[in-house]
PDB file of N, CA and C in Angstrom:
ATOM      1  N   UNK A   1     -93.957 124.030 -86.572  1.00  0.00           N
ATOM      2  CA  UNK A   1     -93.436 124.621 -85.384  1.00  0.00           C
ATOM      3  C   UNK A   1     -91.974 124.249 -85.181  1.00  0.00           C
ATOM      4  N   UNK A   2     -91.691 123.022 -85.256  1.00  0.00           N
ATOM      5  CA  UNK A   2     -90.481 122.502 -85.010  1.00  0.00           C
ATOM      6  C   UNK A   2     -89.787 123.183 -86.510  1.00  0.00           C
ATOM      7  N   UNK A   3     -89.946 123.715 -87.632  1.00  0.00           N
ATOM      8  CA  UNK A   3     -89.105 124.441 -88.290  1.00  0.00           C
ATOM      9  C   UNK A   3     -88.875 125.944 -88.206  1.00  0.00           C
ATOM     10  N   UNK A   4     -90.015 126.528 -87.452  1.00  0.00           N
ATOM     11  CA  UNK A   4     -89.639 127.438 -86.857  1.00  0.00           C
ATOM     12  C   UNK A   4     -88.784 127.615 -85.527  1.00  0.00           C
ATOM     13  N   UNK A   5     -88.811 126.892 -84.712  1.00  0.00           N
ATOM     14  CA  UNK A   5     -87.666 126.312 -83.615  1.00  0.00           C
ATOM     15  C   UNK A   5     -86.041 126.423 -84.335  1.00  0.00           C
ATOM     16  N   UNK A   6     -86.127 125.661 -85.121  1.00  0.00           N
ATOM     17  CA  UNK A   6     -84.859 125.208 -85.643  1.00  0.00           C
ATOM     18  C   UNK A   6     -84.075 126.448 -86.307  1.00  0.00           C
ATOM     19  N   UNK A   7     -85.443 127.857 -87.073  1.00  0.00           N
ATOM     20  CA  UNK A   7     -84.962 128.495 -87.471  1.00  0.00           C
ATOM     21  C   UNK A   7     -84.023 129.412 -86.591  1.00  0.00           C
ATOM     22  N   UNK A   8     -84.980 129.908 -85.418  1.00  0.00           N
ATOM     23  CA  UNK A   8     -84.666 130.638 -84.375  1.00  0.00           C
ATOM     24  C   UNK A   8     -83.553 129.977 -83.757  1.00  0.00           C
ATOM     25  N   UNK A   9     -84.044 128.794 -83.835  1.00  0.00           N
ATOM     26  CA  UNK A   9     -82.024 128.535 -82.644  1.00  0.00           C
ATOM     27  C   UNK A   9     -80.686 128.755 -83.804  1.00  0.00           C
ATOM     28  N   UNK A  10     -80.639 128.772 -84.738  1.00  0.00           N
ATOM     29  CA  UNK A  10     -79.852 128.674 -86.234  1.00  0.00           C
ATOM     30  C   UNK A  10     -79.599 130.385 -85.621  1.00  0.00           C
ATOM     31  N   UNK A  11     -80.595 131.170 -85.924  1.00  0.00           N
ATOM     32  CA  UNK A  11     -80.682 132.219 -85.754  1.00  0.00           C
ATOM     33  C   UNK A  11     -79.586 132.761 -84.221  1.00  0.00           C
ATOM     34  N   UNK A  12     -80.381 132.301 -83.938  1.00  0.00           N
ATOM     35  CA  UNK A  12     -79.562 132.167 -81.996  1.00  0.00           C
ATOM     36  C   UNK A  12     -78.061 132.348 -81.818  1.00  0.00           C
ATOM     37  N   UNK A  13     -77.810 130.661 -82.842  1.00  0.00           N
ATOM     38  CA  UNK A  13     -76.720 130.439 -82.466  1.00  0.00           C
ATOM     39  C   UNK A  13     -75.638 131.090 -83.054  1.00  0.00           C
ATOM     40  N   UNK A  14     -76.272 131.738 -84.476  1.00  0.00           N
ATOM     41  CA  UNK A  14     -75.324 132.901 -85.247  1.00  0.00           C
ATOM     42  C   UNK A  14     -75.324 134.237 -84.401  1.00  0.00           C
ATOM     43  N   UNK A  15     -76.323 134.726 -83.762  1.00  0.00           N
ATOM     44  CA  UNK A  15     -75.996 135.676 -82.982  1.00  0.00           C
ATOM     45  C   UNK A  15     -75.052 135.739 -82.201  1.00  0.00           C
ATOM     46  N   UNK A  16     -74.863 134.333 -81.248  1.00  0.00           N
ATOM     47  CA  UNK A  16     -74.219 134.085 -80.078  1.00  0.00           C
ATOM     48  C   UNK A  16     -72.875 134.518 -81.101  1.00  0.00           C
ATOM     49  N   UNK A  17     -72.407 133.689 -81.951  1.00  0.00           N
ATOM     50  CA  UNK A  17     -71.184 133.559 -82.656  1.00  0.00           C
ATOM     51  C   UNK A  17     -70.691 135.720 -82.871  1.00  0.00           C
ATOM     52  N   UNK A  18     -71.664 136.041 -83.406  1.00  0.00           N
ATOM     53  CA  UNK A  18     -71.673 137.721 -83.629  1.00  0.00           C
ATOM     54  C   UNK A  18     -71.471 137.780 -82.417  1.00  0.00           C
ATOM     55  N   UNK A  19     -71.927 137.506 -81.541  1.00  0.00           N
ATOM     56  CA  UNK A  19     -71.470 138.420 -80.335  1.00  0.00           C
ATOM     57  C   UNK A  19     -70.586 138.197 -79.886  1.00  0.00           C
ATOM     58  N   UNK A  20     -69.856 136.799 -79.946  1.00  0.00           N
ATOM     59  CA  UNK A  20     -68.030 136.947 -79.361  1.00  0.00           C
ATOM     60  C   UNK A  20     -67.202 137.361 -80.089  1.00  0.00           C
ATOM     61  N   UNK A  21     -67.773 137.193 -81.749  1.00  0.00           N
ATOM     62  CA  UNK A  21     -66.846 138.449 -81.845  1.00  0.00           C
ATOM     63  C   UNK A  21     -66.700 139.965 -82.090  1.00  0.00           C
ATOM     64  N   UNK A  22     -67.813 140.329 -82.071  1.00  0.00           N
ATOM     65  CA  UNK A  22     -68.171 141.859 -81.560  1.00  0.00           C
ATOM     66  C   UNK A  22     -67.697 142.121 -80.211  1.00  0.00           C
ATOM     67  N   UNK A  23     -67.951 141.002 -79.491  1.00  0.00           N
ATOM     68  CA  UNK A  23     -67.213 141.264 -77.924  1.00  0.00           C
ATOM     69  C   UNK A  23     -65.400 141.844 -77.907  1.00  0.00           C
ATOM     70  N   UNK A  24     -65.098 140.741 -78.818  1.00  0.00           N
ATOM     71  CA  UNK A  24     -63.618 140.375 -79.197  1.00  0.00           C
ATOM     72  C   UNK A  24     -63.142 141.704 -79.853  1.00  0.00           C
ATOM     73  N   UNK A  25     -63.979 142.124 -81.127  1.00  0.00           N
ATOM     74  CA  UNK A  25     -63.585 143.380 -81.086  1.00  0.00           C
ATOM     75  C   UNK A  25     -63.522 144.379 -79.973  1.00  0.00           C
ATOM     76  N   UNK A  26     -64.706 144.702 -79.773  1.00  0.00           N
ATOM     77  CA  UNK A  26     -64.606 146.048 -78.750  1.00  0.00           C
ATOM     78  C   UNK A  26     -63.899 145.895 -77.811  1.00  0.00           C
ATOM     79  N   UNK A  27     -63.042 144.616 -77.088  1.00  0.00           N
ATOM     80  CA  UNK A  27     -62.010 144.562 -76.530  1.00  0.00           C
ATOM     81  C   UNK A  27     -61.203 144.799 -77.161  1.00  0.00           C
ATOM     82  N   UNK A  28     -60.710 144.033 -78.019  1.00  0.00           N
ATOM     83  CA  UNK A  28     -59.722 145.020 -79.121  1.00  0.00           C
ATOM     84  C   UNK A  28     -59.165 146.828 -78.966  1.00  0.00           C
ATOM     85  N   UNK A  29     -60.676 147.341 -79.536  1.00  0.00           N
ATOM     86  CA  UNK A  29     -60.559 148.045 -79.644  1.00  0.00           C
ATOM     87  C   UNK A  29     -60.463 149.191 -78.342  1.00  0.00           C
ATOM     88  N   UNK A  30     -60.825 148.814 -77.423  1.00  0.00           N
ATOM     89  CA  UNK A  30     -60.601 149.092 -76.299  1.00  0.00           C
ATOM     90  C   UNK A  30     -59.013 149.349 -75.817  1.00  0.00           C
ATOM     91  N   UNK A  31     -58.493 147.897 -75.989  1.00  0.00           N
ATOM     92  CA  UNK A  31     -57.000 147.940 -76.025  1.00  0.00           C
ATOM     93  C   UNK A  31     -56.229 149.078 -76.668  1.00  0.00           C
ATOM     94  N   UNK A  32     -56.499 148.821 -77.660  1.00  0.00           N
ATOM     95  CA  UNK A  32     -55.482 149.763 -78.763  1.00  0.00           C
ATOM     96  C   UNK A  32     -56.285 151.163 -78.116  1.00  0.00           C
ATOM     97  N   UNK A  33     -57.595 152.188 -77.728  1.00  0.00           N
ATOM     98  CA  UNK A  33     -57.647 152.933 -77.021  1.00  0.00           C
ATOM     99  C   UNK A  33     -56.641 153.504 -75.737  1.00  0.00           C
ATOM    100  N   UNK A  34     -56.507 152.562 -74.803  1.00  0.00           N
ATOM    101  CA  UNK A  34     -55.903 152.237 -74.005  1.00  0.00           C
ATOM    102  C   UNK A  34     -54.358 152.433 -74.242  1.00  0.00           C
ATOM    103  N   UNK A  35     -54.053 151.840 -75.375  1.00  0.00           N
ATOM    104  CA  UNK A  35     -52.367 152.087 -75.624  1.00  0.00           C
ATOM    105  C   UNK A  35     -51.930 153.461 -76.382  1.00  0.00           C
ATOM    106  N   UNK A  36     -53.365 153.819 -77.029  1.00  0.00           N
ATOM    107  CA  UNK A  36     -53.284 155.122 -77.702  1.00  0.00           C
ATOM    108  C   UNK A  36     -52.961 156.827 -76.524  1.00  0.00           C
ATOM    109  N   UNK A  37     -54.086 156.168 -75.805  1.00  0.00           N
ATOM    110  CA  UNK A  37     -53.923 157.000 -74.043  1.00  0.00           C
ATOM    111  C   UNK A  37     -52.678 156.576 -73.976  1.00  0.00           C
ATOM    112  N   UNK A  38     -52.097 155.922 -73.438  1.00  0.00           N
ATOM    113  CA  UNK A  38     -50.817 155.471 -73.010  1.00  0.00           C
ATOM    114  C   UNK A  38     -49.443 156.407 -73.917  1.00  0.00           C
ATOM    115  N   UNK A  39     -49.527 156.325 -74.909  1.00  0.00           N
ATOM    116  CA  UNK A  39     -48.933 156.937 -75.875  1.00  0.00           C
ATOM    117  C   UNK A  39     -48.815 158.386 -75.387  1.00  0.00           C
ATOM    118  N   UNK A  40     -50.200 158.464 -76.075  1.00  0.00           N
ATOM    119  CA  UNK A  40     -50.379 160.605 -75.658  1.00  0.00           C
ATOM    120  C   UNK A  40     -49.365 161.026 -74.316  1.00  0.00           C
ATOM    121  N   UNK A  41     -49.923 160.034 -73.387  1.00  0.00           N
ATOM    122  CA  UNK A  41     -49.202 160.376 -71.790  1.00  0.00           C
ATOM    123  C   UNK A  41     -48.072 160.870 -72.488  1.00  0.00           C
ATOM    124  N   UNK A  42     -47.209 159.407 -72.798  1.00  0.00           N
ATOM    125  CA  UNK A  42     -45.590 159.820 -72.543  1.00  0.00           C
ATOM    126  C   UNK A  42     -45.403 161.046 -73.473  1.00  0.00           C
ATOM    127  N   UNK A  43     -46.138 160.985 -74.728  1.00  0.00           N
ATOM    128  CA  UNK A  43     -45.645 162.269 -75.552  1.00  0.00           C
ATOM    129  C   UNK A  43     -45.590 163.380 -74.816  1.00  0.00           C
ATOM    130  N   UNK A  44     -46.829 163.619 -73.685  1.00  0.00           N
ATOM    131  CA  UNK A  44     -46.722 164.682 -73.287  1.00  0.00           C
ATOM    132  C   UNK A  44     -45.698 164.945 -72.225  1.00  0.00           C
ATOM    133  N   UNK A  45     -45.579 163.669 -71.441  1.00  0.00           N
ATOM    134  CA  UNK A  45     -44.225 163.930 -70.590  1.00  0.00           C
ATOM    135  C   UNK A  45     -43.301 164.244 -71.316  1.00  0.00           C
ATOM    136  N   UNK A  46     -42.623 163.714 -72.457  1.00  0.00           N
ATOM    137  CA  UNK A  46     -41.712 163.548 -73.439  1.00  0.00           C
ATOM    138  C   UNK A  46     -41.611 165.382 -73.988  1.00  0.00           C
ATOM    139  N   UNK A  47     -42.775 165.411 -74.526  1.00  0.00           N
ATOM    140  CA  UNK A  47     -42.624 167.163 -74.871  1.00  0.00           C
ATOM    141  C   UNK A  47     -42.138 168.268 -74.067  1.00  0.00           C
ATOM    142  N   UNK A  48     -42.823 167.869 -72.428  1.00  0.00           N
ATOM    143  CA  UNK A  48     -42.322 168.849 -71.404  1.00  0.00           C
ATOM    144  C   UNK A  48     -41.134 168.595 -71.040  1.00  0.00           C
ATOM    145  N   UNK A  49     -40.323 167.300 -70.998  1.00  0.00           N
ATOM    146  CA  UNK A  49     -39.258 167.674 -71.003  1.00  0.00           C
ATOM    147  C   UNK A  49     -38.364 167.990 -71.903  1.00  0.00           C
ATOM    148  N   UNK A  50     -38.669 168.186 -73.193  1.00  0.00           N
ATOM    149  CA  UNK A  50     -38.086 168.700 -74.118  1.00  0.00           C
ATOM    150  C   UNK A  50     -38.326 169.976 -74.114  1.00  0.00           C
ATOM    151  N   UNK A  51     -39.175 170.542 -74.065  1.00  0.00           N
ATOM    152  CA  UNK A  51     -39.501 172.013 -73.794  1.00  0.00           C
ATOM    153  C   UNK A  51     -38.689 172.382 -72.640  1.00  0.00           C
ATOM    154  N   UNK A  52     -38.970 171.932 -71.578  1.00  0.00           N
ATOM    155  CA  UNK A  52     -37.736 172.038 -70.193  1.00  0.00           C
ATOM    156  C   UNK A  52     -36.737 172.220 -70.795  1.00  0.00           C
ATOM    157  N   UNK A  53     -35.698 171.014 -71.364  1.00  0.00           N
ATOM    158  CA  UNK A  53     -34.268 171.220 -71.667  1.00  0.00           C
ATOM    159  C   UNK A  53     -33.973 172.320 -72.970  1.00  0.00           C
ATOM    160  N   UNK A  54     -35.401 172.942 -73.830  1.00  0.00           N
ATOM    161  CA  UNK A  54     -35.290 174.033 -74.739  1.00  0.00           C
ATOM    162  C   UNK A  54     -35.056 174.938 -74.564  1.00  0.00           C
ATOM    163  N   UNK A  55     -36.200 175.382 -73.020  1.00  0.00           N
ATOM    164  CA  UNK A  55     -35.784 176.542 -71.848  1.00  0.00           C
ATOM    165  C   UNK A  55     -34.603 176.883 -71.303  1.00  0.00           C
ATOM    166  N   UNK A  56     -34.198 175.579 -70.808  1.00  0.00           N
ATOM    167  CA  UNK A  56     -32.928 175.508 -70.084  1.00  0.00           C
ATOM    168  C   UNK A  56     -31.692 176.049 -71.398  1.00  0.00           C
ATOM    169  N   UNK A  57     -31.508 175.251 -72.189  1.00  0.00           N
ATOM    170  CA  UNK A  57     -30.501 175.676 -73.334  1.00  0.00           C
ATOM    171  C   UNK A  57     -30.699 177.150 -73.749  1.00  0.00           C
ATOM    172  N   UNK A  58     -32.144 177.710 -74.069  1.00  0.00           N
ATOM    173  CA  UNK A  58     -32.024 179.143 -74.349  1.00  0.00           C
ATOM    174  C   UNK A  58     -31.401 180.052 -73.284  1.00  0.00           C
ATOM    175  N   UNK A  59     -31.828 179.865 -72.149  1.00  0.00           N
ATOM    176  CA  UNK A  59     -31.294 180.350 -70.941  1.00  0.00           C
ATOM    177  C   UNK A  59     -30.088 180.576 -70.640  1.00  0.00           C
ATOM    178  N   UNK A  60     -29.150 179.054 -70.838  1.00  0.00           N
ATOM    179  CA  UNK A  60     -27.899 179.322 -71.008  1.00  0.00           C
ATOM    180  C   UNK A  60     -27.553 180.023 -72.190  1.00  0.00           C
ATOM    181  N   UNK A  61     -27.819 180.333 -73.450  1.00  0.00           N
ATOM    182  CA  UNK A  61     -26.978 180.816 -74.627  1.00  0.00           C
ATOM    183  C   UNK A  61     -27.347 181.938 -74.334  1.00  0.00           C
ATOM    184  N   UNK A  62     -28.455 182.747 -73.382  1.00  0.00           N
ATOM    185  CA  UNK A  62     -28.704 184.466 -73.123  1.00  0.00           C
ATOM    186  C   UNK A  62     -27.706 184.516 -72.463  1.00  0.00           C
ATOM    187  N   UNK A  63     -27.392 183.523 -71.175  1.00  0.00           N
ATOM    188  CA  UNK A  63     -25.775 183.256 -70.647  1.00  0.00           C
ATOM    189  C   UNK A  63     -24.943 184.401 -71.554  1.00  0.00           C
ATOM    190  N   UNK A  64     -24.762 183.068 -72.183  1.00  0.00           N
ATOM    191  CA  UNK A  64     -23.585 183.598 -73.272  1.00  0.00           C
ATOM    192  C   UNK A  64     -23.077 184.354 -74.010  1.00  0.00           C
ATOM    193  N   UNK A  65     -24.302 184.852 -74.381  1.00  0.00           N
ATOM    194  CA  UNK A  65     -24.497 186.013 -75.003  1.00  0.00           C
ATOM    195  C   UNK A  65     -24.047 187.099 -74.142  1.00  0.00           C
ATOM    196  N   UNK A  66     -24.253 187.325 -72.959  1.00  0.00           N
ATOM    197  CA  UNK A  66     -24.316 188.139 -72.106  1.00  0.00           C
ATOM    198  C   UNK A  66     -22.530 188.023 -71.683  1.00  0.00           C
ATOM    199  N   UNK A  67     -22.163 186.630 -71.060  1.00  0.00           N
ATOM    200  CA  UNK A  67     -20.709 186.728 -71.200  1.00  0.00           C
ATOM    201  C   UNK A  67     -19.691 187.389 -72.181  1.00  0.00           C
ATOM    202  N   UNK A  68     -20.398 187.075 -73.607  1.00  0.00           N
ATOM    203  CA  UNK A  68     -19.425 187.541 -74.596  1.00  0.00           C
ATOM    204  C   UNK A  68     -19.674 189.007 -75.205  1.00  0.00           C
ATOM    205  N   UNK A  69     -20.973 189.404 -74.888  1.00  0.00           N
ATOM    206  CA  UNK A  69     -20.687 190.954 -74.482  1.00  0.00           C
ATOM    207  C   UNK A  69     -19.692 191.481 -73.573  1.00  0.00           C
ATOM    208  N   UNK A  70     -19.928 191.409 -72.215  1.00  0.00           N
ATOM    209  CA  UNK A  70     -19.364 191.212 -71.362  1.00  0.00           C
ATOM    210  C   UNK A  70     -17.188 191.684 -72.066  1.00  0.00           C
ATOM    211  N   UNK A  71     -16.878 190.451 -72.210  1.00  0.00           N
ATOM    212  CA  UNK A  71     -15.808 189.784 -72.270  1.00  0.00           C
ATOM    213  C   UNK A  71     -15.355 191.013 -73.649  1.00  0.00           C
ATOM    214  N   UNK A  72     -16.409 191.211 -74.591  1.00  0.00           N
ATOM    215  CA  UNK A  72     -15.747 191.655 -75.756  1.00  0.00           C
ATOM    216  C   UNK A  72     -15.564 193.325 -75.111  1.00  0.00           C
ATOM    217  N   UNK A  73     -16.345 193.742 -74.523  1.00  0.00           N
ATOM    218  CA  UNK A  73     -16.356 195.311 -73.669  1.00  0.00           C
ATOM    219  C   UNK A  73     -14.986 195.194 -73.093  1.00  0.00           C
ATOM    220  N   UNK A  74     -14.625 194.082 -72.381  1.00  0.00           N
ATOM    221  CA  UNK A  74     -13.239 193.742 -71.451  1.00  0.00           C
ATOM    222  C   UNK A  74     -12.050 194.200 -72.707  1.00  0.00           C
ATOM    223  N   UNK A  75     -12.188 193.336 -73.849  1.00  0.00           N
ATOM    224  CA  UNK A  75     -11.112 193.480 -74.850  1.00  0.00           C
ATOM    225  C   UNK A  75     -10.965 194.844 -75.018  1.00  0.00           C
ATOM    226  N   UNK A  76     -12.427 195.199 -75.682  1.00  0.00           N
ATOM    227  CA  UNK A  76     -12.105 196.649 -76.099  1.00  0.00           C
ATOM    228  C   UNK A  76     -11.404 197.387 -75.275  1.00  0.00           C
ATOM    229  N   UNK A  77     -11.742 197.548 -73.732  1.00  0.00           N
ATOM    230  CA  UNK A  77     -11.534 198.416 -72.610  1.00  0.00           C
ATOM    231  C   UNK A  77      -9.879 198.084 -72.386  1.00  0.00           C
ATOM    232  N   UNK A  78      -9.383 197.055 -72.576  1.00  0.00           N
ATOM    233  CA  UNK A  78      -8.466 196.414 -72.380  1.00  0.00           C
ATOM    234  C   UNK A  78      -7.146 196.762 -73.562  1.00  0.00           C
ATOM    235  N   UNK A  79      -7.957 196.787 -74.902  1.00  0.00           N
ATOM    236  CA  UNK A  79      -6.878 197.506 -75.986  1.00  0.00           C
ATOM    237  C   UNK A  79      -6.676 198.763 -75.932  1.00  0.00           C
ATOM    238  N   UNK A  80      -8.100 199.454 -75.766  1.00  0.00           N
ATOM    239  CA  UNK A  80      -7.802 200.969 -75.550  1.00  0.00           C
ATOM    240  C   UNK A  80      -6.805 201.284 -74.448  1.00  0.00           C
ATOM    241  N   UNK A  81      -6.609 200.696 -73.007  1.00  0.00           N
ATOM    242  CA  UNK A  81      -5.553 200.637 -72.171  1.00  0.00           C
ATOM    243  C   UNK A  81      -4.446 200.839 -72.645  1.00  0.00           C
ATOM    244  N   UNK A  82      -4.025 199.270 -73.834  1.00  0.00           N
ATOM    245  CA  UNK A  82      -2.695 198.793 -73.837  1.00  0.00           C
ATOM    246  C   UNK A  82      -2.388 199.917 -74.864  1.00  0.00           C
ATOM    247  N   UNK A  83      -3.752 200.593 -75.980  1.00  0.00           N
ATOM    248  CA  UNK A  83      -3.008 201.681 -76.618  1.00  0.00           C
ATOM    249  C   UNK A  83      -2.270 203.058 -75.532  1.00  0.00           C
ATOM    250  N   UNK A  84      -3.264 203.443 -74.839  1.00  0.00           N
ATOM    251  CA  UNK A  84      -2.521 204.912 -73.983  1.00  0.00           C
ATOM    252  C   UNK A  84      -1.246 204.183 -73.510  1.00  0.00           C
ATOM    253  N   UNK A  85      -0.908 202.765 -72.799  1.00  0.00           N
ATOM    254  CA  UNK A  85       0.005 202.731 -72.355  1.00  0.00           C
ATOM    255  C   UNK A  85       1.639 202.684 -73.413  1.00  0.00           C
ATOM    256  N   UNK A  86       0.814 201.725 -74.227  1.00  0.00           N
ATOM    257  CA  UNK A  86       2.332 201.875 -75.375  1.00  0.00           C
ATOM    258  C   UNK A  86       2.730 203.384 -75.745  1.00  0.00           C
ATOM    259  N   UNK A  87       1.662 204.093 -76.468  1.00  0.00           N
ATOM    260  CA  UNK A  87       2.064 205.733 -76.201  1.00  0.00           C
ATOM    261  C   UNK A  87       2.702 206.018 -75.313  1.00  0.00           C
ATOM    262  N   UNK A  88       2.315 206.191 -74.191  1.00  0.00           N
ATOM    263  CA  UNK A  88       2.971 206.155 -73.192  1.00  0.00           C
ATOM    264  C   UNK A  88       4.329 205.651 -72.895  1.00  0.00           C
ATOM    265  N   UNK A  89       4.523 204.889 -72.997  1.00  0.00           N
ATOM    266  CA  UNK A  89       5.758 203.809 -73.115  1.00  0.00           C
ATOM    267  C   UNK A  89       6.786 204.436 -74.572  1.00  0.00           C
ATOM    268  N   UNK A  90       6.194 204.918 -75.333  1.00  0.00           N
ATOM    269  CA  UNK A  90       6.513 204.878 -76.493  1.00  0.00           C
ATOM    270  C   UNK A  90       7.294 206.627 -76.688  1.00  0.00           C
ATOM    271  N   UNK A  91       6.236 207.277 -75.896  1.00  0.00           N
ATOM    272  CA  UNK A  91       7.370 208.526 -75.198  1.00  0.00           C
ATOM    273  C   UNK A  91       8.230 208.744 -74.385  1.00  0.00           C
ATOM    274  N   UNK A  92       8.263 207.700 -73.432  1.00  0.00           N
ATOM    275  CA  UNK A  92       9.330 207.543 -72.418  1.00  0.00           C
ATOM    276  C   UNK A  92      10.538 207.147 -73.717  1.00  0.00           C
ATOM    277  N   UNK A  93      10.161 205.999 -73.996  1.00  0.00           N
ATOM    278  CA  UNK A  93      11.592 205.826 -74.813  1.00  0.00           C
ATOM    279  C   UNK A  93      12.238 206.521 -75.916  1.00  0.00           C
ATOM    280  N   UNK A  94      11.125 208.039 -76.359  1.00  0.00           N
ATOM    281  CA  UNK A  94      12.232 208.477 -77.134  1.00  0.00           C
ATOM    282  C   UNK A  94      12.729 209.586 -76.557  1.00  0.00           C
ATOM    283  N   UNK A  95      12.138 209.124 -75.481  1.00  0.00           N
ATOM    284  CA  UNK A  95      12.571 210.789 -74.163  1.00  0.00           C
ATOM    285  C   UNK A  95      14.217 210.093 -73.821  1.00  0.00           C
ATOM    286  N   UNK A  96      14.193 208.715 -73.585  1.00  0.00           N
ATOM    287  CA  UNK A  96      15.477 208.108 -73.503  1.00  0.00           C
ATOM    288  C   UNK A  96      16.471 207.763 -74.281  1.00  0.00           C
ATOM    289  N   UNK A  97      16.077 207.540 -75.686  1.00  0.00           N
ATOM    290  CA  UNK A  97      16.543 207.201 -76.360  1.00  0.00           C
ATOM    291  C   UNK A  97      16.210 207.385 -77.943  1.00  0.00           C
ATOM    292  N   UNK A  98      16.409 209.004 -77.825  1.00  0.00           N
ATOM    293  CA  UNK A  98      15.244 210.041 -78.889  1.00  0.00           C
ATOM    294  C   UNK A  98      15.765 209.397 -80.681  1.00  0.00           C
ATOM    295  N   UNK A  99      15.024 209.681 -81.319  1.00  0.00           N
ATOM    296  CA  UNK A  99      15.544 209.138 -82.873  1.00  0.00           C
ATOM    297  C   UNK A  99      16.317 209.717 -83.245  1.00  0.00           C
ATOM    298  N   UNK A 100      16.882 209.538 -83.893  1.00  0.00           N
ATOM    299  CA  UNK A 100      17.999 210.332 -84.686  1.00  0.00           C
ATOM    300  C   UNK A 100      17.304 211.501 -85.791  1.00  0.00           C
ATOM    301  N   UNK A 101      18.612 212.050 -85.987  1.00  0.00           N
ATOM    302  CA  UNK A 101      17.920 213.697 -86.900  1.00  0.00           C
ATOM    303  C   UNK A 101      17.681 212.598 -87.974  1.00  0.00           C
ATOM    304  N   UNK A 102      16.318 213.250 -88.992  1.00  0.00           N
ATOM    305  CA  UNK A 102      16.180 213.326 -90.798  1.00  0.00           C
ATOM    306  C   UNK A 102      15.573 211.308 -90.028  1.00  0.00           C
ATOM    307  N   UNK A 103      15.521 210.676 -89.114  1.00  0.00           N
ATOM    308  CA  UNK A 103      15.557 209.119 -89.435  1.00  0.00           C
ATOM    309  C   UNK A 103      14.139 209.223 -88.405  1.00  0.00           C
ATOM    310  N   UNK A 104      13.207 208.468 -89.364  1.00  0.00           N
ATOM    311  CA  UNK A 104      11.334 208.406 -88.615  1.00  0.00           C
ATOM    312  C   UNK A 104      12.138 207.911 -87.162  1.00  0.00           C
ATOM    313  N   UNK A 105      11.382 207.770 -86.263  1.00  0.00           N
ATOM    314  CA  UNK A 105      10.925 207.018 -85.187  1.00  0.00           C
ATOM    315  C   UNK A 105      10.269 206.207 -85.266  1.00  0.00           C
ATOM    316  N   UNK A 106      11.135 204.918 -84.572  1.00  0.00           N
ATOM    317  CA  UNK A 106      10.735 203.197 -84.838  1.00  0.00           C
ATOM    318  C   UNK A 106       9.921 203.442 -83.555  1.00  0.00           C
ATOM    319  N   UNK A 107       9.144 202.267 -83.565  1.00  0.00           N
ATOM    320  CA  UNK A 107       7.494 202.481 -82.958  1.00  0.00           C
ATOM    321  C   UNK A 107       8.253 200.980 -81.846  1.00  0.00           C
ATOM    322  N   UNK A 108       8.232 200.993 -80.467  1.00  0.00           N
ATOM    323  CA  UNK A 108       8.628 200.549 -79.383  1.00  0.00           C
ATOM    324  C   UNK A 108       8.973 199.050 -79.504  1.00  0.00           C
ATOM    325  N   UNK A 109       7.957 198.562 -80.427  1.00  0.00           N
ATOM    326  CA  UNK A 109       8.156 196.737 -80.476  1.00  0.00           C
ATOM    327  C   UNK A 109       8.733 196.842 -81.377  1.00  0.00           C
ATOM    328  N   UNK A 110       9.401 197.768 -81.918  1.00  0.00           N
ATOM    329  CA  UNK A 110      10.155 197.085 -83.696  1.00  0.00           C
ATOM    330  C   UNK A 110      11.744 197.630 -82.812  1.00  0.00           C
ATOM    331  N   UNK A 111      11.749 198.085 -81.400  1.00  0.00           N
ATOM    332  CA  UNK A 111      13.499 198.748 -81.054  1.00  0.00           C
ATOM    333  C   UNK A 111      13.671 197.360 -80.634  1.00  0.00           C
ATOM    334  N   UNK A 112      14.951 197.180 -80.677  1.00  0.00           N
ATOM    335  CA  UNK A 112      16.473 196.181 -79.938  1.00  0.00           C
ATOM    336  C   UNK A 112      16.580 196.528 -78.301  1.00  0.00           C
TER     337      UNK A 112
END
């Protein structure tokens, strides 16, 4: 009897030992759960605001896009102007100051 006693507490006392550290693990592992959650969180904060400032940046470059349409319509609208006006300009001055016979006509920015 008393070696069966002895076996069982032997027995016992290796369990006890298994169980702190099975305990020890699943705290463990608990932890690192815990920091893994922790993680995900910020990624996901982390993503939305990267997605936010992705939004935001596309947003502005449709901006831009839109300005430099915009701006390049201005040029065009703006050369076609300065052409009628140099014509323009460009007949006044030989209405004033007509070319000479047999000699081309110098074009307004190339006169003295």
């Amino acid at each position: 009897m008393e070696a069966r006693y002895d076996s069982l507490h032997r027995k016992f006392v290796e369990l006890k030992g298994q169980e702190a550290r099975l305990s020890s693990d699943v705290l463990d592992w608990r932890n690192a759960c815990s920091r893994a959650v922790d993680e995900a969180e910020q990624l996901r904060t982390r993503l939305a605001v990267v997605e936010a400032e992705r939004d935001k940046a596309e947003d502005q470059r449709m901006k831009f896009v839109v300005m430099l349409a915009k701006s390049m319509i201005g040029i065009r609208s703006g050369a076609e102007k300065l052409k009628a006006l140099t014509e323009a300009a460009q007949a006044v001055a030989d209405t004033v100051d007509p070319p000479e016979e047999g000699v081309e006509a110098r074009p307004l920015i190339e006169r003295d």
